[in-house]
C-alpha atoms as a PDB file:
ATOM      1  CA  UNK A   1      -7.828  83.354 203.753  1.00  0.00           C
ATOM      2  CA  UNK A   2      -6.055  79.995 203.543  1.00  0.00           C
ATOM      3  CA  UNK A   3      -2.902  81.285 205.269  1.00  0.00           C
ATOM      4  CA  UNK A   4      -5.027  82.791 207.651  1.00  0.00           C
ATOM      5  CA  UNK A   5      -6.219  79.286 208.447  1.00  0.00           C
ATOM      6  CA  UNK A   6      -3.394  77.541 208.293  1.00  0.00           C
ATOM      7  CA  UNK A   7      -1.908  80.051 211.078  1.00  0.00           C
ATOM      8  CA  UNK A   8      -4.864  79.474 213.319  1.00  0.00           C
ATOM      9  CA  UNK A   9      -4.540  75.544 213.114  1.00  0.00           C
ATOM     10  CA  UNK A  10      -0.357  75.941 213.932  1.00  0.00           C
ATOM     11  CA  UNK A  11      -1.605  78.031 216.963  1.00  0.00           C
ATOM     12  CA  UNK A  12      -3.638  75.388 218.603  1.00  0.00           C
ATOM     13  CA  UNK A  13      -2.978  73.620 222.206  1.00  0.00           C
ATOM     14  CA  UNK A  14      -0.690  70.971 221.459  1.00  0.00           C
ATOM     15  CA  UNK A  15      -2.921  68.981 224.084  1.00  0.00           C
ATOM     16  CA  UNK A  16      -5.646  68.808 221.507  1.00  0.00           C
ATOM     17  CA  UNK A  17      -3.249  67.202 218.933  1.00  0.00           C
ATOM     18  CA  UNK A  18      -1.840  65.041 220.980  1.00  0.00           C
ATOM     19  CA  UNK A  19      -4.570  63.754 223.054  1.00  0.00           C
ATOM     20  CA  UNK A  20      -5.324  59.676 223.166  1.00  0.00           C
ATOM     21  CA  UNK A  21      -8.115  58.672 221.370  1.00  0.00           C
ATOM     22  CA  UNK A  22     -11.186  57.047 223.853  1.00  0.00           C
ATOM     23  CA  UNK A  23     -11.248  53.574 223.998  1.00  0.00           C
ATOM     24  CA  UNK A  24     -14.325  53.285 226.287  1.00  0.00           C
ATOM     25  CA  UNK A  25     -12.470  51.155 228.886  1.00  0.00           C
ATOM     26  CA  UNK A  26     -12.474  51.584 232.438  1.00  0.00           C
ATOM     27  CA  UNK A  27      -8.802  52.354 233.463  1.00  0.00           C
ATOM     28  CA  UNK A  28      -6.774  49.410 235.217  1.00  0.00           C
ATOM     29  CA  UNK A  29      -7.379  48.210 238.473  1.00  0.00           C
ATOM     30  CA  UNK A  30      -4.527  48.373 240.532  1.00  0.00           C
ATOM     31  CA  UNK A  31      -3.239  45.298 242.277  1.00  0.00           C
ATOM     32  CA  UNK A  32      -2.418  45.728 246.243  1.00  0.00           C
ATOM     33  CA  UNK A  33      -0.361  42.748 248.155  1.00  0.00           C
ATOM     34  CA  UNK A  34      -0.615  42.369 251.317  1.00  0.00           C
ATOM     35  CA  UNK A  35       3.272  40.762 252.493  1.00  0.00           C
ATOM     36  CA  UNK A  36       2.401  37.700 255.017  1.00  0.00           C
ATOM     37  CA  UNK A  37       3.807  37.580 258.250  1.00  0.00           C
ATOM     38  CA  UNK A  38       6.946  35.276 258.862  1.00  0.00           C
ATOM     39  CA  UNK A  39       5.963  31.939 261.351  1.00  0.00           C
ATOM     40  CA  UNK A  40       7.213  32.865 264.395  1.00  0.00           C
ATOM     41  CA  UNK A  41      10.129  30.748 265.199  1.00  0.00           C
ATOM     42  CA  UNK A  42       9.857  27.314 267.099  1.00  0.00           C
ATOM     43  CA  UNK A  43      11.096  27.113 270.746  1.00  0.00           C
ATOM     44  CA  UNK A  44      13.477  24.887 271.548  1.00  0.00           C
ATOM     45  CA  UNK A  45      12.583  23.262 274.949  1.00  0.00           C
ATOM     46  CA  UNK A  46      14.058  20.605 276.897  1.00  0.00           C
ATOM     47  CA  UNK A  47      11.194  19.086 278.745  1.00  0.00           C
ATOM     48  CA  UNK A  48       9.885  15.302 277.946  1.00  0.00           C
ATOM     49  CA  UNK A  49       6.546  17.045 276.909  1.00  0.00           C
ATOM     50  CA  UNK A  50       4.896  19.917 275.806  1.00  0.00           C
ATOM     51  CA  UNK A  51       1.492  21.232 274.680  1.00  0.00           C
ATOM     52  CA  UNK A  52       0.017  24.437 273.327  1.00  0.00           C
ATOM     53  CA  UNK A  53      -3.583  24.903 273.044  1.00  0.00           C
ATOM     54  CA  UNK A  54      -5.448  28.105 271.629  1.00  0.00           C
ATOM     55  CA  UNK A  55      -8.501  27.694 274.215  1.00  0.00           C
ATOM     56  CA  UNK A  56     -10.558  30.132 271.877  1.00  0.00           C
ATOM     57  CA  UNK A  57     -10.385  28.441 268.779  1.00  0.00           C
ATOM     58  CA  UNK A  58      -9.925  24.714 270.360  1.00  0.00           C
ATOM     59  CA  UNK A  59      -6.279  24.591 268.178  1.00  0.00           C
ATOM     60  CA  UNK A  60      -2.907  22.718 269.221  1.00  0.00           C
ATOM     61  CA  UNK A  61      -0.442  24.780 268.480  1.00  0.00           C
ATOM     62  CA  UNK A  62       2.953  23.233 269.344  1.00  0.00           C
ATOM     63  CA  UNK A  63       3.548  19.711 271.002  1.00  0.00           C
ATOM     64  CA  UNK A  64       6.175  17.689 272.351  1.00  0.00           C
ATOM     65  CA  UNK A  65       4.778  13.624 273.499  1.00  0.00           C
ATOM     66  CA  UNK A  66       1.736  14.693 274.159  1.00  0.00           C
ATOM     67  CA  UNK A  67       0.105  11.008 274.901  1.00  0.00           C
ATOM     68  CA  UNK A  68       2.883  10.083 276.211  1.00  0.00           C
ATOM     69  CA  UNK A  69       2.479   8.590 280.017  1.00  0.00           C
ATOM     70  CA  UNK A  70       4.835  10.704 282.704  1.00  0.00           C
ATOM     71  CA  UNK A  71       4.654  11.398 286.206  1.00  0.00           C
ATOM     72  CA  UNK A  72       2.532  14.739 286.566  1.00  0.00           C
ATOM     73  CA  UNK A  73       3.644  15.696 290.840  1.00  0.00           C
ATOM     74  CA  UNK A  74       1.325  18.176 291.483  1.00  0.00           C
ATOM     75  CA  UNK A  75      -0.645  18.826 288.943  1.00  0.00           C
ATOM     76  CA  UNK A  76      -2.224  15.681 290.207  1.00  0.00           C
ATOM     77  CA  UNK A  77      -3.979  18.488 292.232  1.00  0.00           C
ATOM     78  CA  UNK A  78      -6.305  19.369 289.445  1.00  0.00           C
ATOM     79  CA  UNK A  79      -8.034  16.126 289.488  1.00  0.00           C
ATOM     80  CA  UNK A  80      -7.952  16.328 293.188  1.00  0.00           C
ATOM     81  CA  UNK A  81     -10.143  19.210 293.015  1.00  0.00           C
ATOM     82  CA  UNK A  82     -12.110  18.363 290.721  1.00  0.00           C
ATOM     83  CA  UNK A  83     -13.740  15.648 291.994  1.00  0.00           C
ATOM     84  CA  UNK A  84     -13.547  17.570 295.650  1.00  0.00           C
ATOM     85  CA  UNK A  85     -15.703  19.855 294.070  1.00  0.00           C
ATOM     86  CA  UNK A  86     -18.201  16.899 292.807  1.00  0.00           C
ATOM     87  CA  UNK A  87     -18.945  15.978 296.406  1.00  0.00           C
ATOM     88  CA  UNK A  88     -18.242  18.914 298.624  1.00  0.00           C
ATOM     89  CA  UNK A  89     -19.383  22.625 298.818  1.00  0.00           C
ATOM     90  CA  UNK A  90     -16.975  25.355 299.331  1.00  0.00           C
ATOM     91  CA  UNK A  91     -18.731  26.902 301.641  1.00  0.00           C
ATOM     92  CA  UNK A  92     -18.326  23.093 303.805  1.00  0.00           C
ATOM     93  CA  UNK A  93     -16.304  22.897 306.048  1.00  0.00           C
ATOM     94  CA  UNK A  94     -14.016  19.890 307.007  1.00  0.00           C
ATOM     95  CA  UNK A  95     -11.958  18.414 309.819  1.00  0.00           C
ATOM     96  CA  UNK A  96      -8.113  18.208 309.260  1.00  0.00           C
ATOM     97  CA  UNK A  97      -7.049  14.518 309.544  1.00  0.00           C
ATOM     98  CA  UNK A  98      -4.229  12.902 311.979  1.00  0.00           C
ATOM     99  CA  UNK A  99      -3.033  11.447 308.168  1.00  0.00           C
ATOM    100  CA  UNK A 100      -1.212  14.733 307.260  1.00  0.00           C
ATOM    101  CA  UNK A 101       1.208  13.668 309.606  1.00  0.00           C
ATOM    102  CA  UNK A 102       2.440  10.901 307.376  1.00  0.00           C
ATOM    103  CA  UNK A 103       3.485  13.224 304.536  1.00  0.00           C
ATOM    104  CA  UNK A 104       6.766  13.425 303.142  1.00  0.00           C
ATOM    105  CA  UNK A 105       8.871  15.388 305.299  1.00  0.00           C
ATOM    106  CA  UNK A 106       9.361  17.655 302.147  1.00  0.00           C
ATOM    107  CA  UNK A 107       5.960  18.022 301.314  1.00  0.00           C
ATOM    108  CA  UNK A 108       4.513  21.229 300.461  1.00  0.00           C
ATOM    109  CA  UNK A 109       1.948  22.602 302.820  1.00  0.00           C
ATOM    110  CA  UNK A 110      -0.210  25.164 303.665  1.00  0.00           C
ATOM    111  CA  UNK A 111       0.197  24.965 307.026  1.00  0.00           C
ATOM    112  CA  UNK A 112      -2.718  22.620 308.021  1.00  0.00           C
ATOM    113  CA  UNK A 113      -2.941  21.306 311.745  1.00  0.00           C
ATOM    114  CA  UNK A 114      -4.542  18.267 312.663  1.00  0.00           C
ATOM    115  CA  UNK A 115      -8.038  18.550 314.429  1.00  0.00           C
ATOM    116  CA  UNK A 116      -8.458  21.880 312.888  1.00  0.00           C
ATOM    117  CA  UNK A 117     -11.926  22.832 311.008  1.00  0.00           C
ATOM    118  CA  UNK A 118     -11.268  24.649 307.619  1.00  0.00           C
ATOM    119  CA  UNK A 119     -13.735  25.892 304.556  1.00  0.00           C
ATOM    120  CA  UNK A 120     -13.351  23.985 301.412  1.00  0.00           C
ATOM    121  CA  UNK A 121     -12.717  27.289 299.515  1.00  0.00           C
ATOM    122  CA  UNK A 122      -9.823  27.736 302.166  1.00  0.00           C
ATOM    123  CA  UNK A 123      -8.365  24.071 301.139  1.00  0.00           C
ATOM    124  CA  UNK A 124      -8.712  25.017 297.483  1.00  0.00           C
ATOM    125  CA  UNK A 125      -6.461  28.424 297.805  1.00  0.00           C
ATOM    126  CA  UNK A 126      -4.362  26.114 299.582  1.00  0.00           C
ATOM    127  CA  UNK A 127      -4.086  23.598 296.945  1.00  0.00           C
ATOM    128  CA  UNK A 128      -3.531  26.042 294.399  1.00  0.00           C
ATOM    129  CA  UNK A 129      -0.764  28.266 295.559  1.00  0.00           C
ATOM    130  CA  UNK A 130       0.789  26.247 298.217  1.00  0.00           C
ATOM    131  CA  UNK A 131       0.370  23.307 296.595  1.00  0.00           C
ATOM    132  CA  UNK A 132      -0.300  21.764 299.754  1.00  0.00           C
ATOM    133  CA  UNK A 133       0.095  18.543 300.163  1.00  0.00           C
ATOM    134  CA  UNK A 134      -1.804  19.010 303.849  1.00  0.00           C
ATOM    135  CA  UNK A 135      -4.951  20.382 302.072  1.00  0.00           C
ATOM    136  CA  UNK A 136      -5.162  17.704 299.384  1.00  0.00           C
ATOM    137  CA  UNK A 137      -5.223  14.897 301.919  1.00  0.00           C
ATOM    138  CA  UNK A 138      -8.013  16.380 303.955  1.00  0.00           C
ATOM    139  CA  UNK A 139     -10.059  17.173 300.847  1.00  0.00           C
ATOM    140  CA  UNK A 140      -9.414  13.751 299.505  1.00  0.00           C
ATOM    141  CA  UNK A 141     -10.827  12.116 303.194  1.00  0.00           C
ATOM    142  CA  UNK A 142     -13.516  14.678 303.663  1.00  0.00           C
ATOM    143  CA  UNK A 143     -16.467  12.830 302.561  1.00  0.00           C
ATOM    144  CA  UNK A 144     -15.122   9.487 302.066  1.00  0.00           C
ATOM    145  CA  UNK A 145     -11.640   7.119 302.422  1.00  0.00           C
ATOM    146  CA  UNK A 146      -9.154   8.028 300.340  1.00  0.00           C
ATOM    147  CA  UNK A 147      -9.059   4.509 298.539  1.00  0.00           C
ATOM    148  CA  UNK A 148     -13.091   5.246 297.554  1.00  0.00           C
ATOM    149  CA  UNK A 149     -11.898   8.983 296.359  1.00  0.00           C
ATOM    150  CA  UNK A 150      -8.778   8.120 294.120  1.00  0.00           C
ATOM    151  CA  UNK A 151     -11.313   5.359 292.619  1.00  0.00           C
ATOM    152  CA  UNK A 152     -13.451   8.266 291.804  1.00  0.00           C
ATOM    153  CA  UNK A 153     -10.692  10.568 290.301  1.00  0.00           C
ATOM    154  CA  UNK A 154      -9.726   7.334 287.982  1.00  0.00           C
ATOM    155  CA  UNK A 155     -13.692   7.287 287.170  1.00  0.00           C
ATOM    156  CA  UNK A 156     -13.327  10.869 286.406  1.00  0.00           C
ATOM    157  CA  UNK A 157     -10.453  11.228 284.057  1.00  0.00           C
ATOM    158  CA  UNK A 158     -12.169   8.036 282.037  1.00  0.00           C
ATOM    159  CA  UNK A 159     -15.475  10.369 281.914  1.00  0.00           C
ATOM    160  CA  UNK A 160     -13.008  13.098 280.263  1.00  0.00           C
ATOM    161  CA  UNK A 161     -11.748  10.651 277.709  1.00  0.00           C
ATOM    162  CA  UNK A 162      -8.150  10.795 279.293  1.00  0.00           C
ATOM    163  CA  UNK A 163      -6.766   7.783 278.345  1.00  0.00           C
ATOM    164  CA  UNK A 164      -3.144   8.008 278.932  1.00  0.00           C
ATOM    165  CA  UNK A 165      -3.820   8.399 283.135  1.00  0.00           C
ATOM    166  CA  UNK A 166      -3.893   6.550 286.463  1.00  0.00           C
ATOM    167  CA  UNK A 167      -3.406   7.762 289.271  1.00  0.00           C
ATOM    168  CA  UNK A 168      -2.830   5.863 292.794  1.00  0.00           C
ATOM    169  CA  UNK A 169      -2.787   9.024 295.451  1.00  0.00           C
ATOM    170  CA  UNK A 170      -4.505  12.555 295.315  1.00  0.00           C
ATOM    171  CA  UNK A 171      -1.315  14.445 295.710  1.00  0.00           C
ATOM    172  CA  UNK A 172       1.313  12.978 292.978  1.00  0.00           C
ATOM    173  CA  UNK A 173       3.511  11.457 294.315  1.00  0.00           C
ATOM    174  CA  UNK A 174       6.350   9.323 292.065  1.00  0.00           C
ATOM    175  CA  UNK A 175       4.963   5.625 291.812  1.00  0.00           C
ATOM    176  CA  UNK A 176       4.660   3.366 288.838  1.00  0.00           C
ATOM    177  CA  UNK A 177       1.098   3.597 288.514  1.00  0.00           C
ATOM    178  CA  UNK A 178       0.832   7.287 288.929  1.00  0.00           C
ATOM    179  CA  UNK A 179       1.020   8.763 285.341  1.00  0.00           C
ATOM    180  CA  UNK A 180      -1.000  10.947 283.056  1.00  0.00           C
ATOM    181  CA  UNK A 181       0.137  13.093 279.700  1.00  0.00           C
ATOM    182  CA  UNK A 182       0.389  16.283 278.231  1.00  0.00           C
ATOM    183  CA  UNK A 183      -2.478  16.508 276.236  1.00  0.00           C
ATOM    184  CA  UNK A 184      -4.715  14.330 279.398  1.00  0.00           C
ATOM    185  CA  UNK A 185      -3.754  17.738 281.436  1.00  0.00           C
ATOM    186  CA  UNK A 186      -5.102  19.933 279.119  1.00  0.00           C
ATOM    187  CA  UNK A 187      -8.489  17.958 279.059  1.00  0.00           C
ATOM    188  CA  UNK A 188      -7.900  18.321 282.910  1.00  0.00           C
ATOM    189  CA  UNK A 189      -7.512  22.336 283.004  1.00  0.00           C
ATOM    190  CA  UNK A 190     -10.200  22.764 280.862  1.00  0.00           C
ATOM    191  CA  UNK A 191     -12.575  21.234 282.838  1.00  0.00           C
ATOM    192  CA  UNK A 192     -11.830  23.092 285.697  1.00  0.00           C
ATOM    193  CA  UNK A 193     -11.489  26.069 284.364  1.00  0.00           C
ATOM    194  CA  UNK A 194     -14.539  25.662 282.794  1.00  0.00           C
ATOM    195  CA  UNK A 195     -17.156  23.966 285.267  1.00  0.00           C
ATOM    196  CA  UNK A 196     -15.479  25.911 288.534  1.00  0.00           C
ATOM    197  CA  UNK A 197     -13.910  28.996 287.000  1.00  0.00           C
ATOM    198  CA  UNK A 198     -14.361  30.834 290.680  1.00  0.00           C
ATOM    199  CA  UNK A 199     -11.665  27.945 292.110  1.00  0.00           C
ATOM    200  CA  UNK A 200      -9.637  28.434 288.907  1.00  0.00           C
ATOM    201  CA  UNK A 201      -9.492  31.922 289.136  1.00  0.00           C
ATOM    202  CA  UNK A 202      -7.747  31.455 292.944  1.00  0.00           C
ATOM    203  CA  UNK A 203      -4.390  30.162 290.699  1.00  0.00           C
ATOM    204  CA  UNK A 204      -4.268  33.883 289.799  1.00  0.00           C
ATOM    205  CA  UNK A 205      -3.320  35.034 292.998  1.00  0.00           C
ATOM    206  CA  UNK A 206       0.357  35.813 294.065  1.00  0.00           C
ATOM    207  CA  UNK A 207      -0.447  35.675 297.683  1.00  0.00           C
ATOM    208  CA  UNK A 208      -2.924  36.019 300.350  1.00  0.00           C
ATOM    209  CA  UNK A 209      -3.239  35.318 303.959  1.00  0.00           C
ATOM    210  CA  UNK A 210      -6.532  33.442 305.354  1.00  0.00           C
ATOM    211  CA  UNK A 211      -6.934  34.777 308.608  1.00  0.00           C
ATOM    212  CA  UNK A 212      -7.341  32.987 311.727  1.00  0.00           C
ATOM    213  CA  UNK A 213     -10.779  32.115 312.998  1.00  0.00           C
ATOM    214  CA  UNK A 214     -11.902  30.552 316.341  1.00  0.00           C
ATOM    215  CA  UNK A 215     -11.447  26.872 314.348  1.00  0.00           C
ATOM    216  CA  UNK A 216      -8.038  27.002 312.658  1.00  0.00           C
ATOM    217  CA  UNK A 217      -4.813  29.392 312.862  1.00  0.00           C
ATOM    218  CA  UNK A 218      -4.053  32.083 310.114  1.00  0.00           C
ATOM    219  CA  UNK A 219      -2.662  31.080 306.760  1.00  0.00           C
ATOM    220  CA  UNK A 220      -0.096  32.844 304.736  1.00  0.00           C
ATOM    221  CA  UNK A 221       0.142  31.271 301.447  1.00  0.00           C
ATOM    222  CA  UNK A 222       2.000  32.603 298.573  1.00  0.00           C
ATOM    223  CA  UNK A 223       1.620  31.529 294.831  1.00  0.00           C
ATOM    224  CA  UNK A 224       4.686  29.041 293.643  1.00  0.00           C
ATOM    225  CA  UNK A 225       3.620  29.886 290.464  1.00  0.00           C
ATOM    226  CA  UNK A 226       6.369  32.539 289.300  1.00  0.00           C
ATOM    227  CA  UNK A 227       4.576  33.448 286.127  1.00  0.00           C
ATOM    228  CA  UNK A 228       2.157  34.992 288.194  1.00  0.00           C
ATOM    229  CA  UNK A 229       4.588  37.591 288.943  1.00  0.00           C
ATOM    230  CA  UNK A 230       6.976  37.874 286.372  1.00  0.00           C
ATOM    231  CA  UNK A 231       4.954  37.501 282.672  1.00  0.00           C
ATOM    232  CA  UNK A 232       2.318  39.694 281.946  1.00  0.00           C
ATOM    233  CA  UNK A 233      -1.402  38.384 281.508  1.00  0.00           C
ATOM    234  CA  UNK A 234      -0.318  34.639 283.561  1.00  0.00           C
ATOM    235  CA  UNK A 235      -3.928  33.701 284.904  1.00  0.00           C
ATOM    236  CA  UNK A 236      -2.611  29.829 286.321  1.00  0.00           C
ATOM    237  CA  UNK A 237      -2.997  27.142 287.131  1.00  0.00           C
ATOM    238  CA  UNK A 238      -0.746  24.812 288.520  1.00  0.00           C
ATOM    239  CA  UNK A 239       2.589  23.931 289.323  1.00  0.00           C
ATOM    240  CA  UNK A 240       4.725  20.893 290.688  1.00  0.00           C
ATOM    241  CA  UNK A 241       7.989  18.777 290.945  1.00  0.00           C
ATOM    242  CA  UNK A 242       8.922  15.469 292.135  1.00  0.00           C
ATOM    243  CA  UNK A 243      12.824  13.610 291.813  1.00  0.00           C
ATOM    244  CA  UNK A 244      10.644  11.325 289.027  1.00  0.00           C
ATOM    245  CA  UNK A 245       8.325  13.842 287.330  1.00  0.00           C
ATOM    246  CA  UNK A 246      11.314  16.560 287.269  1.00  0.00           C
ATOM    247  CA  UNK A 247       9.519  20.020 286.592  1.00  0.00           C
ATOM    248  CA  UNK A 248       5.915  20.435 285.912  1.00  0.00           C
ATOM    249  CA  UNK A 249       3.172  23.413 285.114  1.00  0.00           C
ATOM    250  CA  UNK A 250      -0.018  23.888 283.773  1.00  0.00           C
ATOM    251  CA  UNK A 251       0.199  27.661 282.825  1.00  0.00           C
ATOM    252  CA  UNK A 252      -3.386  29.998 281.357  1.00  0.00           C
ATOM    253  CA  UNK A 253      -2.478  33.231 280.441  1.00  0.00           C
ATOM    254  CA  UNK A 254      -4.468  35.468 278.095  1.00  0.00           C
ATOM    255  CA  UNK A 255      -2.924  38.765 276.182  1.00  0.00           C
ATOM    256  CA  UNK A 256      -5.134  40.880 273.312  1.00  0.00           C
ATOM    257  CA  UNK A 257      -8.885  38.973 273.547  1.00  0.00           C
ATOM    258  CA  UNK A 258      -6.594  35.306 273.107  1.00  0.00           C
ATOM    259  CA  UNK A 259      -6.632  32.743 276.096  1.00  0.00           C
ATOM    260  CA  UNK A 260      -4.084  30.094 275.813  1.00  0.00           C
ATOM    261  CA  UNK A 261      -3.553  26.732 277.844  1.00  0.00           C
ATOM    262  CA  UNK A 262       0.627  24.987 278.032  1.00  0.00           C
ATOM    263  CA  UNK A 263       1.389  21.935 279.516  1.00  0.00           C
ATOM    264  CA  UNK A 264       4.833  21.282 280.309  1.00  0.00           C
ATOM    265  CA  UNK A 265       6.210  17.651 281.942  1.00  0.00           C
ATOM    266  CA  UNK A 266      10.266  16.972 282.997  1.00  0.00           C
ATOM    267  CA  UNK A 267      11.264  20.610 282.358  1.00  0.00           C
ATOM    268  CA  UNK A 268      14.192  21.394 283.941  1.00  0.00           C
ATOM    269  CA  UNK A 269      13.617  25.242 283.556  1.00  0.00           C
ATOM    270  CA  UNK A 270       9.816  25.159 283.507  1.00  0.00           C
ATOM    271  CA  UNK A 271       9.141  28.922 284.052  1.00  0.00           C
ATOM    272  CA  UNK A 272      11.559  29.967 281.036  1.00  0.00           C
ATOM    273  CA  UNK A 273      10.253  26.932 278.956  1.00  0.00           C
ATOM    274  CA  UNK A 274       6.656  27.797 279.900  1.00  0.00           C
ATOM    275  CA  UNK A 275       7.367  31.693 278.977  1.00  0.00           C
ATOM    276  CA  UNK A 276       8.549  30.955 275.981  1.00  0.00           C
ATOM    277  CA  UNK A 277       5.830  28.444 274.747  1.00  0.00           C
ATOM    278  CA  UNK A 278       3.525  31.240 275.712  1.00  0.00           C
ATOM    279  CA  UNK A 279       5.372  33.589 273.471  1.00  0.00           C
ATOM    280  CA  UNK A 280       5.397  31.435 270.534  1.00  0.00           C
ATOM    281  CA  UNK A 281       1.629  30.483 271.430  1.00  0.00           C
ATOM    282  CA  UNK A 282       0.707  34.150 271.165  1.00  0.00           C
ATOM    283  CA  UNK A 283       2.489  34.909 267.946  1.00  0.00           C
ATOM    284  CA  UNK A 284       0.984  31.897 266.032  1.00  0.00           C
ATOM    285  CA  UNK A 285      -2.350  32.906 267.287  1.00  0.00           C
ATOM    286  CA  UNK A 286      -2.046  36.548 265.827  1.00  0.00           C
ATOM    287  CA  UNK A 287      -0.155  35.188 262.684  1.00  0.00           C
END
């Protein structure tokens, strides 16, 4: 009988001799890291000054000077619409003054004649992709001298809390008194963007003609704005150049729900430099 026993107890699964006794503990938790994301890399730009803004989440992301006082050129030309748009309707429509013939013979236009009758919302595709020189003068003496309406766009950039500008002519050109900053812009685009968004939405546009009517010839304008064409989700706004300001551009663009506003001043490659602040805009945004 014992042997018989003892046989039965050498035959048993070695799993029941061997088994861990029960502690009563829950078994460990095992620990998942996520691995972060490297910082996407800086750009190196040339211009005098530079500013990124994340427009969702109200964030500067990258900037270069940005109260520091430069000559703007054309992006003057958001002001000038701005407070266009404070005393005239876009459906108005406006006489072309004899004054356009004193521009700069290398003035940009959009074609304007004097004595001819043109919609507001006409002069405001003009500003913004011609950056015509032509339609910021007649906007600017529409409704009042032009002394009376850059007094107003001074008024208006103090309402905005942009300290670091002056101007002294709607259209930007060089003089020492004409001079705003990176981060004044920004204030600038906002506003526009967000109080008119129909006449910001026209700096979208690569090119368009406005045809003739029985008050004014036909206007083919097309968009200076190369990121329009060449970088993918470019919504604006505004570009310009003068021999003092060197290369200017207030670019929008928006790519995967993010909206993002750059400012760039004295760039002598502002389209690259603009891309590529863009870029690194982007990549901070989804870091």
């Amino acid at each position: 009988m014992q042997v018989w026993a003892l046989t039965l107890a050498l035959l048993a699964p070695l799993s029941t001799m061997w088994r861990l006794p029960a502690t009563g503990l829950p078994p460990p938790k095992v620990a998942v890291f996520e691995l972060a994301r490297p910082a996407p890399a800086v750009p190196a730009i040339k211009a005098r000054a530079a500013f990124v803004l994340d427009l969702d989440a109200g964030i500067t992301l990258f900037q270069i000077d940005p109260h520091g006082r430069h000559a703007p050129a054309s992006l003057t030309k958001v002001v000038t619409a701005l407070v266009a748009l404070d005393h005239l309707r876009l459906d108005q429509v406006v006489t072309v003054p004899a004054s356009i013939n004193q521009l700069p013979w290398d003035s940009t236009r959009m074609g304007l004649r004097v004595g001819e009758q043109v919609a507001v919302r006409d002069l405001m595709e003009g500003l913004f992709l011609n950056s015509g020189n032509d339609a910021a003068i007649t906007l600017s003496e529409a409704a009042m001298p032009r002394a009376t309406f850059v007094g107003l766009m001074n008024a208006k950039v103090a309402a905005l809390g942009m300290a670091d500008t002056h101007f002294v002519n709607p259209i930007g050109l060089d003089d020492p008194g004409h001079y705003t900053s990176a981060a004044d812009l920004a204030e600038a685009a906002i506003e526009l963007t967000s109080r008119y968004p129909m006449v910001a939405a026209m700096a979208a546009t690569p090119s368009l003609t406005l045809p003739a009517t029985a008050s004014h010839h036909a206007y083919p304008l097309y968009n200076l704005n190369q990121l329009i064409r060449t970088y993918p989700g470019a919504t604006g706004l505004k570009t310009g150049w003068t021999g003092r300001a060197g290369g200017c551009l207030i670019a929008t663009a928006t790519r995967g729900g993010h909206h993002l506003l750059v400012v760039v001043l004295g760039s002598p490659r502002i389209f690259d430099e603009a891309a590529a602040l863009l870029d690194y805009g982007f990549a901070s945004s989804a870091a």
